[in-house]
Protein backbone atom coordinates (compact mmCIF):
# COMPACT_ATOMS: atom_id res chain seq x y z
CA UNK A 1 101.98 230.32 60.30
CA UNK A 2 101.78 229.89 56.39
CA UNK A 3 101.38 226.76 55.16
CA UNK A 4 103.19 225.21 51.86
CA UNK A 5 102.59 222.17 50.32
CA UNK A 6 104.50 220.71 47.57
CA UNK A 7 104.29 217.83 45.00
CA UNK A 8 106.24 216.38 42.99
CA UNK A 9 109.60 214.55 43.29
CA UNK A 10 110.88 211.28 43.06
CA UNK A 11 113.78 209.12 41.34
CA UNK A 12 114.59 209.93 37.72
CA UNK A 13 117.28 208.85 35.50
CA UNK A 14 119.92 211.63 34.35
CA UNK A 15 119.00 213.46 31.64
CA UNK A 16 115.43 212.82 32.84
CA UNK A 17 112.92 215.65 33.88
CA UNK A 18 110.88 216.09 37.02
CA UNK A 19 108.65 219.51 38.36
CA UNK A 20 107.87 220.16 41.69
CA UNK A 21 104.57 222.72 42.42
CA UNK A 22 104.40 224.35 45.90
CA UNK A 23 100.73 225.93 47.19
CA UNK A 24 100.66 228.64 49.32
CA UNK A 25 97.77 230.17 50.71
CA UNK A 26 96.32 232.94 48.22
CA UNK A 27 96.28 235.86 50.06
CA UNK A 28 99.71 236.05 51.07
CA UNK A 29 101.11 234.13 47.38
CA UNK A 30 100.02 237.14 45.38
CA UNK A 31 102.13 239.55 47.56
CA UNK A 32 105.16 237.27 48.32
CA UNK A 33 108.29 236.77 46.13
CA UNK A 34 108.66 232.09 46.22
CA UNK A 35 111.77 230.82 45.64
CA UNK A 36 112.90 226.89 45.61
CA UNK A 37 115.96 225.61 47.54
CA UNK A 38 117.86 222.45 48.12
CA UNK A 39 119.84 220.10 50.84
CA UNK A 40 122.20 217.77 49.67
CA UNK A 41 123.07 214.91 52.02
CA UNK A 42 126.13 216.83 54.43
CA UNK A 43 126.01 219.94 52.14
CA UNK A 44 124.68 222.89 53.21
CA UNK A 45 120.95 224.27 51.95
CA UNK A 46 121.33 226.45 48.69
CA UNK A 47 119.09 228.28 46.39
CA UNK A 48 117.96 227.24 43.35
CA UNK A 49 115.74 229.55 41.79
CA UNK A 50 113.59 232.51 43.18
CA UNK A 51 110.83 234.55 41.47
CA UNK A 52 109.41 237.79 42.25
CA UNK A 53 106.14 238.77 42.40
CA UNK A 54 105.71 240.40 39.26
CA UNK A 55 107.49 236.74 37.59
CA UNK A 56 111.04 237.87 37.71
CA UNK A 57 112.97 235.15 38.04
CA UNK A 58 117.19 234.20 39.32
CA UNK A 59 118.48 230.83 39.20
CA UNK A 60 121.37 229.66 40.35
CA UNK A 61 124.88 229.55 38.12
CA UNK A 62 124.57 225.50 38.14
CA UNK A 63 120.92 224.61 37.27
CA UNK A 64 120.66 228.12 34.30
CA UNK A 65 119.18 226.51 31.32
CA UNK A 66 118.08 223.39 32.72
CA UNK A 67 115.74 224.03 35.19
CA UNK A 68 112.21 227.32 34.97
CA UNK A 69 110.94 228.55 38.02
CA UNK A 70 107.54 229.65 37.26
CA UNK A 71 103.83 231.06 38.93
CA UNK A 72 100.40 230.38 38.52
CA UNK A 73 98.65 233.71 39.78
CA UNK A 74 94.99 231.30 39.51
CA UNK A 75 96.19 228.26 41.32
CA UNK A 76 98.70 230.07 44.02
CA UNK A 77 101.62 227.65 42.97
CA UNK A 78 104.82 228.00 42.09
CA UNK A 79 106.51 224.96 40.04
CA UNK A 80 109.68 223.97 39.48
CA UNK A 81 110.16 222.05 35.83
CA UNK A 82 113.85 220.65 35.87
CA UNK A 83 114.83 219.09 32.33
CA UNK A 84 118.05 217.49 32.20
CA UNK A 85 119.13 216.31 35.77
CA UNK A 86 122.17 215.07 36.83
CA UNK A 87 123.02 212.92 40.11
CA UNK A 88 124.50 216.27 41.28
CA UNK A 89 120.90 217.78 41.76
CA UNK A 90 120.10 214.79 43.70
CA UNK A 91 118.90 216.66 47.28
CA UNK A 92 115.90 217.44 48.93
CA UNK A 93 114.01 220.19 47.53
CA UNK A 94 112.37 223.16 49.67
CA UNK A 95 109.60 225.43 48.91
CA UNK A 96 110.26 228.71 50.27
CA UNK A 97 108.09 231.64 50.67
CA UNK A 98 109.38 235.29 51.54
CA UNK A 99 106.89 238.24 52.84
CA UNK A 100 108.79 240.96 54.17
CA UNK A 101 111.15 240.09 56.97
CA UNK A 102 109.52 236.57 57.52
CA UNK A 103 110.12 233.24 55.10
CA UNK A 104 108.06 229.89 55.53
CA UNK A 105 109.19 226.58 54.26
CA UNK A 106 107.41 223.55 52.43
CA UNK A 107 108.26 220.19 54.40
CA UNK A 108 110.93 218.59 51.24
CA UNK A 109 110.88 216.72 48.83
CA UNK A 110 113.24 214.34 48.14
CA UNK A 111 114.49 214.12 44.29
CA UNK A 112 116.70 211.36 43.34
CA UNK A 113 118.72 211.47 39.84
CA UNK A 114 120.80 207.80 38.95
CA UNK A 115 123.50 207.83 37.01
């Protein structure tokens, strides 16, 4: 089992800025493509952004040019810095981590944008 832990979060004001970082353990982070994904309350879960393991990253149509998916090859964390939120990115946020066939998950994070 691969563990992820994530930080960050919280309740933010629109147009406000959060970042979420996710840890993963270092031996299986430098070969693994991390991604971040998100639940909205009765929604199903979506992707948000993903990034390879050589830093390529995809984000999805409705967060482009708001929010970087980014990772730290010395720390073995991938962040997530989202700059001007809306209530619609209100969700709980999920660190995911893909090695071959098999994905792990972070436990959430909840992140809360007020209109």
């Amino acid at each position: 089992q691969v563990q992820l832990v994530e930080s960050g979060g919280g309740l933010v004001q629109a147009g406000g800025s959060l970042s979420l970082s996710c840890a993963a353990p270092g031996n299986i982070f430098r070969i693994a493509a991390m991604g971040w994904y998100r639940q909205a309350p009765g929604k199903q879960r979506e992707s948000v952004a993903t990034i390879t393991v050589a830093g390529i990253p995809t984000y999805a149509e409705s967060v482009k040019d708001r929010f970087t998916i980014s990772r730290d090859k010395t720390k073995n964390t991938v962040s997530l810095q989202m700059n001007n939120l809306k209530p619609s990115d209100t969700a709980v946020y999920f660190c995911v981590l893909v090695w071959g066939s098999q994905d792990f998950w972070g436990q959430g994070t909840q992140v809360t944008v007020s209109s």
